[in-house]
C-alpha atoms as a PDB file:
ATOM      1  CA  UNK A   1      -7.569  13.818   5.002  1.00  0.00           C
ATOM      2  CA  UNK A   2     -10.741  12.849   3.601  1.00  0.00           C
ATOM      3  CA  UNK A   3     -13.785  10.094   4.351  1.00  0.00           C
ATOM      4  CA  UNK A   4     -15.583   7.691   1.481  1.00  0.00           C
ATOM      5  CA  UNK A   5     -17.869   5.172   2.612  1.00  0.00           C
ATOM      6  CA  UNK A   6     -20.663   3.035   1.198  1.00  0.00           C
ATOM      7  CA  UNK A   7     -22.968   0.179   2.314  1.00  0.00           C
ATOM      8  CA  UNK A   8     -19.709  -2.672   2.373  1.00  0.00           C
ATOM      9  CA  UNK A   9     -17.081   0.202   3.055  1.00  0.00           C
ATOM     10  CA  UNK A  10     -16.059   2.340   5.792  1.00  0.00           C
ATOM     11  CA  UNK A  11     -12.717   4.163   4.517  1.00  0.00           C
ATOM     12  CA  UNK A  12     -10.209   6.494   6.507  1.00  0.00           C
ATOM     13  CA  UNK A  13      -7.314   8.276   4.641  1.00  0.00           C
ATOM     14  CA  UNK A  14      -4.642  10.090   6.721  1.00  0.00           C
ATOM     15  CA  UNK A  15      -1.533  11.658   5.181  1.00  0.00           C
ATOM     16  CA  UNK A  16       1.455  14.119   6.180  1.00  0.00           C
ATOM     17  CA  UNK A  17       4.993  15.268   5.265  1.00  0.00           C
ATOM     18  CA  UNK A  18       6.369  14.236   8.530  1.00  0.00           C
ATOM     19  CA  UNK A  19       8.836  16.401  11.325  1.00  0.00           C
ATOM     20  CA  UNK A  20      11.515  16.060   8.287  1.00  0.00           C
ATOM     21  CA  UNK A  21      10.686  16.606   4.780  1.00  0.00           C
ATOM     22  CA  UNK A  22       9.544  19.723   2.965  1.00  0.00           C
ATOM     23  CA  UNK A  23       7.296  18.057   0.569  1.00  0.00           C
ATOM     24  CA  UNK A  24       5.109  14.572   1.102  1.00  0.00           C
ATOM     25  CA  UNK A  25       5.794  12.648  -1.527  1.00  0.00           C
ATOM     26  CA  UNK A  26       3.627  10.108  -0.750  1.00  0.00           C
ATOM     27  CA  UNK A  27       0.610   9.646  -2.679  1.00  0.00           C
ATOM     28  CA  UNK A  28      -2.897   7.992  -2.223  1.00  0.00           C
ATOM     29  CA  UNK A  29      -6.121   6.687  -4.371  1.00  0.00           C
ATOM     30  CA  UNK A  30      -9.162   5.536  -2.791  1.00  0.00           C
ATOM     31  CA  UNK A  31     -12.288   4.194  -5.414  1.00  0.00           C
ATOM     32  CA  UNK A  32     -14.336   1.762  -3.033  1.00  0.00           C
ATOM     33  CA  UNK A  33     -16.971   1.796  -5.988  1.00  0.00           C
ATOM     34  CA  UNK A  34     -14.137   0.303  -7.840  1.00  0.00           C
ATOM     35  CA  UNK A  35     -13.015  -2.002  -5.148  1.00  0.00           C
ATOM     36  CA  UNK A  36      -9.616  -0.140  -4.745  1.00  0.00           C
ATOM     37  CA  UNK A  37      -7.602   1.749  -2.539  1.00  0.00           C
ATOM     38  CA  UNK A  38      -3.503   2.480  -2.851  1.00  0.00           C
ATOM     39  CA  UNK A  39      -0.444   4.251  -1.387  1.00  0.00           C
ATOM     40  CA  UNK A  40       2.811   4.966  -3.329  1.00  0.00           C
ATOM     41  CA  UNK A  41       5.833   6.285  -1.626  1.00  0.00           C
ATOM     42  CA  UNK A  42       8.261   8.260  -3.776  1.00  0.00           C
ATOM     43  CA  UNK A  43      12.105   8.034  -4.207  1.00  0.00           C
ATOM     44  CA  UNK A  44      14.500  10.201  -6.221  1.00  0.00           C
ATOM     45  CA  UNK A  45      14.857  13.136  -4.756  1.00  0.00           C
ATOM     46  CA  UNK A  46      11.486  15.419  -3.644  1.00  0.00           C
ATOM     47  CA  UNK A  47      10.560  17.019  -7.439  1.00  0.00           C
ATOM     48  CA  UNK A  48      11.296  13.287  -8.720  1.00  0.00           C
ATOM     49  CA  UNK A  49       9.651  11.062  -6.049  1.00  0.00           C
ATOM     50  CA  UNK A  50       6.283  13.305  -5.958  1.00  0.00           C
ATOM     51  CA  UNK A  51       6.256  12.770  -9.997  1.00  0.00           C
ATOM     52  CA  UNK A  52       6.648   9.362  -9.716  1.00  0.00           C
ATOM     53  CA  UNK A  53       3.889   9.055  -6.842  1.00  0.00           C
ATOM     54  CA  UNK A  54       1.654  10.842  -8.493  1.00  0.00           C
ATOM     55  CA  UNK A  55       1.990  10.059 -12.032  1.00  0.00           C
ATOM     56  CA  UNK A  56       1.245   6.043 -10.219  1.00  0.00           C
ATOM     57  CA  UNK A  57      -2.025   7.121  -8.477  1.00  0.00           C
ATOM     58  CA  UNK A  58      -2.816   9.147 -11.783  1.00  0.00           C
ATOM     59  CA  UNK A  59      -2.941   6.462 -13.581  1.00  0.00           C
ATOM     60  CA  UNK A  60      -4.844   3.808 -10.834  1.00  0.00           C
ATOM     61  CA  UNK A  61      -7.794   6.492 -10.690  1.00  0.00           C
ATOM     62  CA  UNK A  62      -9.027   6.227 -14.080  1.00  0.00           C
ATOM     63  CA  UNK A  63     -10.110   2.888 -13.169  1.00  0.00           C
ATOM     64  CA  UNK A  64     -13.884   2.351 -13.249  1.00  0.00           C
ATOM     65  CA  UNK A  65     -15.969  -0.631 -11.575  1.00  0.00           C
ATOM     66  CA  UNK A  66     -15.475  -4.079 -13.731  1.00  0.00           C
ATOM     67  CA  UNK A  67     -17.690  -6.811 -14.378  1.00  0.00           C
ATOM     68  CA  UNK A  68     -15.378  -9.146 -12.562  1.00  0.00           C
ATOM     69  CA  UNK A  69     -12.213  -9.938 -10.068  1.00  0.00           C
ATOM     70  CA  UNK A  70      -9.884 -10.819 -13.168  1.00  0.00           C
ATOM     71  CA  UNK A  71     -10.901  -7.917 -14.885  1.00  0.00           C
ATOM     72  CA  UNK A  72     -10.172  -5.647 -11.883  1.00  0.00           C
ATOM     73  CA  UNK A  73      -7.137  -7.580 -11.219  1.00  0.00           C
ATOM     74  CA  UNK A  74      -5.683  -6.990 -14.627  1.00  0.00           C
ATOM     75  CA  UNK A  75      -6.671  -3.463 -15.002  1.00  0.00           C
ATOM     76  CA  UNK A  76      -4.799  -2.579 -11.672  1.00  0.00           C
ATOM     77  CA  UNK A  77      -1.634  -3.921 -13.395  1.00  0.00           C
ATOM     78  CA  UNK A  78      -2.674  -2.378 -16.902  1.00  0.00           C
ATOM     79  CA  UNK A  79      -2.723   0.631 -15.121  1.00  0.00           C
ATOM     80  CA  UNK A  80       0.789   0.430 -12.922  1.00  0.00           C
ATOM     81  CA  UNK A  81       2.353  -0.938 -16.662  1.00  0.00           C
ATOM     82  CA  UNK A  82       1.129   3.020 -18.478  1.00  0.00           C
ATOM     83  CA  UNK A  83       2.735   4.705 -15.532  1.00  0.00           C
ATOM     84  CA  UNK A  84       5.932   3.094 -15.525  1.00  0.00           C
ATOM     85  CA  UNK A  85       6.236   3.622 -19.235  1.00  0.00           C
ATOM     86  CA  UNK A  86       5.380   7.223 -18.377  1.00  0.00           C
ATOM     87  CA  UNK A  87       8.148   7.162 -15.739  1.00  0.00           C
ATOM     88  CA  UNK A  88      10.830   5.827 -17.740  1.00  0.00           C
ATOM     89  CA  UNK A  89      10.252   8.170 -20.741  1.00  0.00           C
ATOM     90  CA  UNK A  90      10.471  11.011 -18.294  1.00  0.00           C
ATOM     91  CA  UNK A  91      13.739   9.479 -16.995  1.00  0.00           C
ATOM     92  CA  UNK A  92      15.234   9.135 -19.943  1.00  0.00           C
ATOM     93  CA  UNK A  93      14.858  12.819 -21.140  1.00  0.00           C
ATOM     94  CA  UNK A  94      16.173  13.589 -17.475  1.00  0.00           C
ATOM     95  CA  UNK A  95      19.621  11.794 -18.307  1.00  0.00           C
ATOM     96  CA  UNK A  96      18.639   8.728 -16.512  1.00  0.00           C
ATOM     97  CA  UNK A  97      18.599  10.035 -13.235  1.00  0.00           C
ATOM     98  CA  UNK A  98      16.573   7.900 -10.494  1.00  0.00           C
ATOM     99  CA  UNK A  99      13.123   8.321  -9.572  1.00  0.00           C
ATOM    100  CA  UNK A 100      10.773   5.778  -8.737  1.00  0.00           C
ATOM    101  CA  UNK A 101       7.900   5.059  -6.154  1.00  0.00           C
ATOM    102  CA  UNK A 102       7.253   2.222  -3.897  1.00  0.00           C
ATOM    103  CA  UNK A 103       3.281   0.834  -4.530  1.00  0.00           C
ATOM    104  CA  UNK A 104       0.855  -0.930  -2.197  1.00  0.00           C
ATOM    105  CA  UNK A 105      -2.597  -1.695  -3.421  1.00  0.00           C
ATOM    106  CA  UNK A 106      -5.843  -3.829  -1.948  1.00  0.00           C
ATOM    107  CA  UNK A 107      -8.596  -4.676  -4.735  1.00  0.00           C
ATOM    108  CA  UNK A 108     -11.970  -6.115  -3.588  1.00  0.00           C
ATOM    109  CA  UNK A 109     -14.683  -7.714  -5.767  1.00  0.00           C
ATOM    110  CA  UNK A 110     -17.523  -9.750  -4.241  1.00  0.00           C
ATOM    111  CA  UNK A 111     -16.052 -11.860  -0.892  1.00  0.00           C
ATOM    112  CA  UNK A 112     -12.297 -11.778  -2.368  1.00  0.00           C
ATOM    113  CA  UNK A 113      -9.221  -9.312  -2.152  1.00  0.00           C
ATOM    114  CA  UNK A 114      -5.993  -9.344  -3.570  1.00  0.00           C
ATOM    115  CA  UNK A 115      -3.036  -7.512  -2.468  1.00  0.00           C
ATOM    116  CA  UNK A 116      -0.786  -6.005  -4.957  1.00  0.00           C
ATOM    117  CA  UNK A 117       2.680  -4.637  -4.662  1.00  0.00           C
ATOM    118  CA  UNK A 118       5.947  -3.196  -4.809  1.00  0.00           C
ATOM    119  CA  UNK A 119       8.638  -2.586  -2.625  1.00  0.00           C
ATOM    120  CA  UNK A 120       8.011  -1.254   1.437  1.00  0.00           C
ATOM    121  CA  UNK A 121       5.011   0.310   1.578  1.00  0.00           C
ATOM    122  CA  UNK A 122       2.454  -2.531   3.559  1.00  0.00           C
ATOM    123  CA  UNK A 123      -0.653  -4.189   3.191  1.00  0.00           C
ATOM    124  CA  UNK A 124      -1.837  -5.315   6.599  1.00  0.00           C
ATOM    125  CA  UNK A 125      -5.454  -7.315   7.760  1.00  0.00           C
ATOM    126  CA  UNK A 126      -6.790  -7.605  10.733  1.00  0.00           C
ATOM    127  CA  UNK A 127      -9.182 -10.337  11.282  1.00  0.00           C
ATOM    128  CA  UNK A 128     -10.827 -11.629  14.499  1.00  0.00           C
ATOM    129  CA  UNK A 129      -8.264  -9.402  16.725  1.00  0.00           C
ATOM    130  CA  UNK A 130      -5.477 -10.960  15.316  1.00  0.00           C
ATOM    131  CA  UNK A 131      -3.253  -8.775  12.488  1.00  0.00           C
ATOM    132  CA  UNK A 132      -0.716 -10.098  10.233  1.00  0.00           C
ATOM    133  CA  UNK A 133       1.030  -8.339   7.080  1.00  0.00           C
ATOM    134  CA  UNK A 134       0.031  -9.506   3.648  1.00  0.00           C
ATOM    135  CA  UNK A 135       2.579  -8.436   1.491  1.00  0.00           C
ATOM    136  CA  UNK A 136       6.191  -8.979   1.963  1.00  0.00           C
ATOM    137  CA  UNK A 137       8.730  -6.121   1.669  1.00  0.00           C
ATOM    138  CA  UNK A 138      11.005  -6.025  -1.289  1.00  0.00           C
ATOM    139  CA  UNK A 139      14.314  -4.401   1.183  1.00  0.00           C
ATOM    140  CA  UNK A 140      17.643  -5.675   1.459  1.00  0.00           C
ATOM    141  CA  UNK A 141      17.177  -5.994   5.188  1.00  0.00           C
ATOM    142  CA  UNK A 142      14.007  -8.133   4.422  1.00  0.00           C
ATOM    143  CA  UNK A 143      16.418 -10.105   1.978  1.00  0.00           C
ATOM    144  CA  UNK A 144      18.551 -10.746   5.315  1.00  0.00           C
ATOM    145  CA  UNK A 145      15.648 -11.302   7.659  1.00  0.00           C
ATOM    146  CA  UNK A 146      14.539 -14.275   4.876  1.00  0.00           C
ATOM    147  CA  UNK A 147      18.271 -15.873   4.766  1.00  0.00           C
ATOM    148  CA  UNK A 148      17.895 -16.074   8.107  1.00  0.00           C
ATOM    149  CA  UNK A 149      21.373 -13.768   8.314  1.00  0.00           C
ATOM    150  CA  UNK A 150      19.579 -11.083  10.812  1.00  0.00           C
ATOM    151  CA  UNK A 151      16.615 -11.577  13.095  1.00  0.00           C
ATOM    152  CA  UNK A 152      13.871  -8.672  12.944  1.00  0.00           C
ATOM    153  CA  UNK A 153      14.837  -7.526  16.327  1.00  0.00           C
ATOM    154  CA  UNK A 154      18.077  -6.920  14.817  1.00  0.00           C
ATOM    155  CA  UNK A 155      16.646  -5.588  11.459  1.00  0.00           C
ATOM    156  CA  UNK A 156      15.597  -2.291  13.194  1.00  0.00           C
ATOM    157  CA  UNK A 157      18.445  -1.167  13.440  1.00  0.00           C
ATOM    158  CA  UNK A 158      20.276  -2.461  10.420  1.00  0.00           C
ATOM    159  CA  UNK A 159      22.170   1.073   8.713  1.00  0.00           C
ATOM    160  CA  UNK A 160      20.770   0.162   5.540  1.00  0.00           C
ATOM    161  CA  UNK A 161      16.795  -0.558   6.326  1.00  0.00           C
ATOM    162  CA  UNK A 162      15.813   1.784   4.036  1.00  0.00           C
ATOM    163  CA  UNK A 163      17.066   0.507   0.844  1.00  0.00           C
ATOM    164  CA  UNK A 164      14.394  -0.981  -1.383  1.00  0.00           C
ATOM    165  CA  UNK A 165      15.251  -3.764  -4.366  1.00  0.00           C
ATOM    166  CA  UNK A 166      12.003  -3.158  -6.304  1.00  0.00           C
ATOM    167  CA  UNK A 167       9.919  -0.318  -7.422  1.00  0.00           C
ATOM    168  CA  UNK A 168       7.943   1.133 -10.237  1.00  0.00           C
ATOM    169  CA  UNK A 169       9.369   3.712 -12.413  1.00  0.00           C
ATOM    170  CA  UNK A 170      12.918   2.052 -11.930  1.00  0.00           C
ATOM    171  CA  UNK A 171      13.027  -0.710 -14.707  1.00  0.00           C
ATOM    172  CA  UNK A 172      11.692  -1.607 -18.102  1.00  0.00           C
ATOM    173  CA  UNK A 173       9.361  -3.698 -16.817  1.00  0.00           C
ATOM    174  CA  UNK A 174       7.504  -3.269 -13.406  1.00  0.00           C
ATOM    175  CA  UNK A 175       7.435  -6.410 -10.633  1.00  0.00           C
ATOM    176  CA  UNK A 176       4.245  -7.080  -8.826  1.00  0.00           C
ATOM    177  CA  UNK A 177       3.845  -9.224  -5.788  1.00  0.00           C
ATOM    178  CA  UNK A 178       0.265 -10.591  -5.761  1.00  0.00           C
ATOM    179  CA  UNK A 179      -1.539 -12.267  -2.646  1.00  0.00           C
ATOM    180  CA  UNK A 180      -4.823 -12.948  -2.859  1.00  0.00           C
ATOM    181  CA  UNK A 181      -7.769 -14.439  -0.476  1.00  0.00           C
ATOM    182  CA  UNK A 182     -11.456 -14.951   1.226  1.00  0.00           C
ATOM    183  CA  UNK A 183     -12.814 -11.480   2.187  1.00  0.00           C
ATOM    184  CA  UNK A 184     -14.891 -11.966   5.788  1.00  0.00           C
ATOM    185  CA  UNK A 185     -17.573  -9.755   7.263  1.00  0.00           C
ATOM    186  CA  UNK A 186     -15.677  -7.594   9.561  1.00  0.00           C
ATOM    187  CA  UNK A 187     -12.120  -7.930   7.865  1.00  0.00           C
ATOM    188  CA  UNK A 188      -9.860  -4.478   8.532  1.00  0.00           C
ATOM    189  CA  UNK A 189      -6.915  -3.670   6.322  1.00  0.00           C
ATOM    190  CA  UNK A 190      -4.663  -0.590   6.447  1.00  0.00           C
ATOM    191  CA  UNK A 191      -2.644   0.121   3.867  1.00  0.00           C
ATOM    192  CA  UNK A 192       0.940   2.318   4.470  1.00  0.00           C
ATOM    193  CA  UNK A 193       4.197   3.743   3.401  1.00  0.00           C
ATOM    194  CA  UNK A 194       7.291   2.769   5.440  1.00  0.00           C
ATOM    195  CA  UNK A 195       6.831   6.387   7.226  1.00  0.00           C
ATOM    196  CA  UNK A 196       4.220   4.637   9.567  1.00  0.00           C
ATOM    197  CA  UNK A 197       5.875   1.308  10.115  1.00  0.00           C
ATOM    198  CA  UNK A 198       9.295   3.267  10.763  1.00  0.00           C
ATOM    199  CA  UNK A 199       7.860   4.149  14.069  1.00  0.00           C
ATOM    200  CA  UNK A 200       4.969   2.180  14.841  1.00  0.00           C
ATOM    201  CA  UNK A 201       4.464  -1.394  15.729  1.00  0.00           C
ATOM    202  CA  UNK A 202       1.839  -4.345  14.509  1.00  0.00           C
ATOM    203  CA  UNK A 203       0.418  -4.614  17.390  1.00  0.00           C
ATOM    204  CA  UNK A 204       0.093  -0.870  18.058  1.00  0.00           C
ATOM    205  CA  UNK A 205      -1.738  -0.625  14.334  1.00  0.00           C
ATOM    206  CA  UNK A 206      -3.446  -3.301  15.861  1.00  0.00           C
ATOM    207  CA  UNK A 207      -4.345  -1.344  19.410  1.00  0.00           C
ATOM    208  CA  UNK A 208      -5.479   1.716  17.183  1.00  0.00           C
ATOM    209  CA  UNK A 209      -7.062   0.093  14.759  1.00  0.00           C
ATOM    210  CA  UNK A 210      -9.810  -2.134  15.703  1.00  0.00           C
ATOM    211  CA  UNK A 211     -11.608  -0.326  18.334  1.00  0.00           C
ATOM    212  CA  UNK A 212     -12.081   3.007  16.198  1.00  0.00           C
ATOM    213  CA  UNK A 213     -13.924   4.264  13.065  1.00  0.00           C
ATOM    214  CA  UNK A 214     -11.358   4.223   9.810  1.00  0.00           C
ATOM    215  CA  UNK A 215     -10.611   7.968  10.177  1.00  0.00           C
ATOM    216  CA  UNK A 216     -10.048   7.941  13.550  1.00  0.00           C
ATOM    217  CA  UNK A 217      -7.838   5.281  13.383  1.00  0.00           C
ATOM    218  CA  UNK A 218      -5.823   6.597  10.572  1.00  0.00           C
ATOM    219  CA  UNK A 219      -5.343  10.211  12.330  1.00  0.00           C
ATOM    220  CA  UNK A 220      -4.101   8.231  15.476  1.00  0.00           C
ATOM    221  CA  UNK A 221      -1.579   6.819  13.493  1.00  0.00           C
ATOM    222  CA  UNK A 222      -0.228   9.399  11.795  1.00  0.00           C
ATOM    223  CA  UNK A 223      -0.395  11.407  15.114  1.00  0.00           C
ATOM    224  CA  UNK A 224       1.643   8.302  16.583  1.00  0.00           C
ATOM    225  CA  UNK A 225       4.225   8.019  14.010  1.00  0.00           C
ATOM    226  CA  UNK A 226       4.800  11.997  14.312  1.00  0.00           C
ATOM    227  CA  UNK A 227       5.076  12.240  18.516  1.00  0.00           C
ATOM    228  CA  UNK A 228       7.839   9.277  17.406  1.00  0.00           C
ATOM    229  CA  UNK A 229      10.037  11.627  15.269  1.00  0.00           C
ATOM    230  CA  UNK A 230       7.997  11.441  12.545  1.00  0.00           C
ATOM    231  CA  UNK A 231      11.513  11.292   9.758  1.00  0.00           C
ATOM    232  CA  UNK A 232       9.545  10.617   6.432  1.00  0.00           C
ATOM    233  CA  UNK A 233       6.193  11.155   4.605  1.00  0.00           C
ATOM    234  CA  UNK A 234       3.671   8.712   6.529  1.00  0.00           C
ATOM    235  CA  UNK A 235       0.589   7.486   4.542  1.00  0.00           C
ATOM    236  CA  UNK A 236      -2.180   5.328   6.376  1.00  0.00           C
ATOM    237  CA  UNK A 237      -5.619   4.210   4.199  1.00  0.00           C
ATOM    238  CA  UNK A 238      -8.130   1.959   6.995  1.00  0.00           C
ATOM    239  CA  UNK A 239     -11.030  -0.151   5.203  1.00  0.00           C
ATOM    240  CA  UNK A 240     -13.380  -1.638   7.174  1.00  0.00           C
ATOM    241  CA  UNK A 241     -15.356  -4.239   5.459  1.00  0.00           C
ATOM    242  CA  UNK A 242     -19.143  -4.532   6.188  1.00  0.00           C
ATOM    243  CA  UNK A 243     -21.884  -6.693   4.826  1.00  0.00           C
ATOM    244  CA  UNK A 244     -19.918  -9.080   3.576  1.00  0.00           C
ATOM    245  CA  UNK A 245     -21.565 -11.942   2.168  1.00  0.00           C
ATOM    246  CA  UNK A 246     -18.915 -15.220   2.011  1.00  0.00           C
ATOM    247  CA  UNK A 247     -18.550 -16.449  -0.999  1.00  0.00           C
ATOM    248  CA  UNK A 248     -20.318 -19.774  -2.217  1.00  0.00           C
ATOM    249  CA  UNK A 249     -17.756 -20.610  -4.404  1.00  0.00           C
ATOM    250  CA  UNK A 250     -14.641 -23.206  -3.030  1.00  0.00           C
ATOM    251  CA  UNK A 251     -12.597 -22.299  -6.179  1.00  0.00           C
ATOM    252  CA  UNK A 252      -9.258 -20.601  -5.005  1.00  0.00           C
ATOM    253  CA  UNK A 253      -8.683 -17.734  -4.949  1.00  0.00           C
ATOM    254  CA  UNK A 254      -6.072 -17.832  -7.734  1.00  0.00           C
ATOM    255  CA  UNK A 255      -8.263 -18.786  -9.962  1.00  0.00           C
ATOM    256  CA  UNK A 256     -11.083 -16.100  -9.145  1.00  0.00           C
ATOM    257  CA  UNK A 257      -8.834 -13.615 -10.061  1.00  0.00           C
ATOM    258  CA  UNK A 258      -6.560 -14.955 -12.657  1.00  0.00           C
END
């Protein structure tokens, strides 16, 4: 567990191996003087999913402050493109066998954020009380929840929850989701693996979130999702935004970071 912080940034970082593993194989970065924080959630087996975790984050914290969004936009994804290749040369001399990690990232220049990602692991934001999830999981029982074939009551107990349809590491070429948007004064966003969300609700993220410091909040979770059985590796960044001067600028976002 650790704290950064500076003038625009109060950050909380919270991680464990759960009730059930005997590694974590999650894996974390967090560079607010870059404007970026991450969680990647590995697959393939412990030895292969901590690789492919950490060979992700590896690779994401050799990025430095740039000189604008774009720029820190398209390092991010310069950066996740070098690890997969990494990945999939290390998969090959391993006979093909699977290994891969799931990716959730936030990136922050000026008054605008951008959420980028990969399979289950969330980006959240809480704004004014209210919390909603920015990126959109890449399961098959998302897949179903979308074709409107199960609701997400129903989705929480679907057998195969857990099975994810994108990830780094896994392919020739890696797929990014992007979202991007105005950052507000005051704006909260917690960034997870699926070991959090397994056991905890929005609205208790919500409950825990906005009326504590990031660390705090971050430990409660992870304390949370433990009490609750606690079956996987749980991950849970917090970044409070402070000082936050709106931007002047009506472009779109889009186009402020592309």
């Amino acid at each position: 567990m650790q704290l950064r912080s500076n003038s625009k940034f109060d950050t909380g970082v919270a991680t464990h191996r759960g009730n059930v593993r005997a590694q974590n194989e999650d894996a974390h970065v967090v560079l607010p003087e870059s404007g970026l924080w991450a969680v990647s959630d590995g697959m393939g087996g412990h030895e292969a999913g901590q690789l492919a975790s950490s060979t992700i984050v590896a690779a994401l914290q050799s990025i430095k402050p740039q000189s604008s969004a774009r720029r820190l936009l398209a390092a991010c994804e310069d950066r996740v493109r070098r690890a997969n290749s990494s990945l999939e040369q290390i998969r090959n001399e391993r006979g093909g066998s699977i290994m891969g990690a799931t990716l959730a990232v936030l990136l922050i220049y000026d008054a605008h954020y951008a959420c980028v990602w990969a399979g289950d692991s969330r980006v959240y934001c809480i704004r004014n009380g209210n919390i909603w999830q920015v990126s959109h999981d890449h399961t098959e029982v998302q897949a179903l929840i979308d074709k409107g074939v199960l609701t997400p009551e129903e989705a929480i107990t679907w057998p195969q929850r857990g099975v994810i349809t994108r990830a780094i590491g896994t392919s020739d070429h890696p797929e990014l989701d992007v979202e991007m948007g105005p950052l507000l004064d005051g704006d909260i966003f917690v960034i997870c693996s699926d070991g959090l969300t397994a056991h905890v609700s929005d609205r208790e993220i919500l409950e825990r979130v906005v009326p504590n410091r990031s660390q705090n909040a971050c430990e409660l979770l992870v304390e949370l999702s433990l009490e609750r059985g606690g079956e996987d590796n749980v991950t849970v960044i917090v970044v409070r935004c402070g000082g936050i001067t709106p931007a002047k600028s009506g472009a779109p976002a889009r186009l402020i970071w592309e």
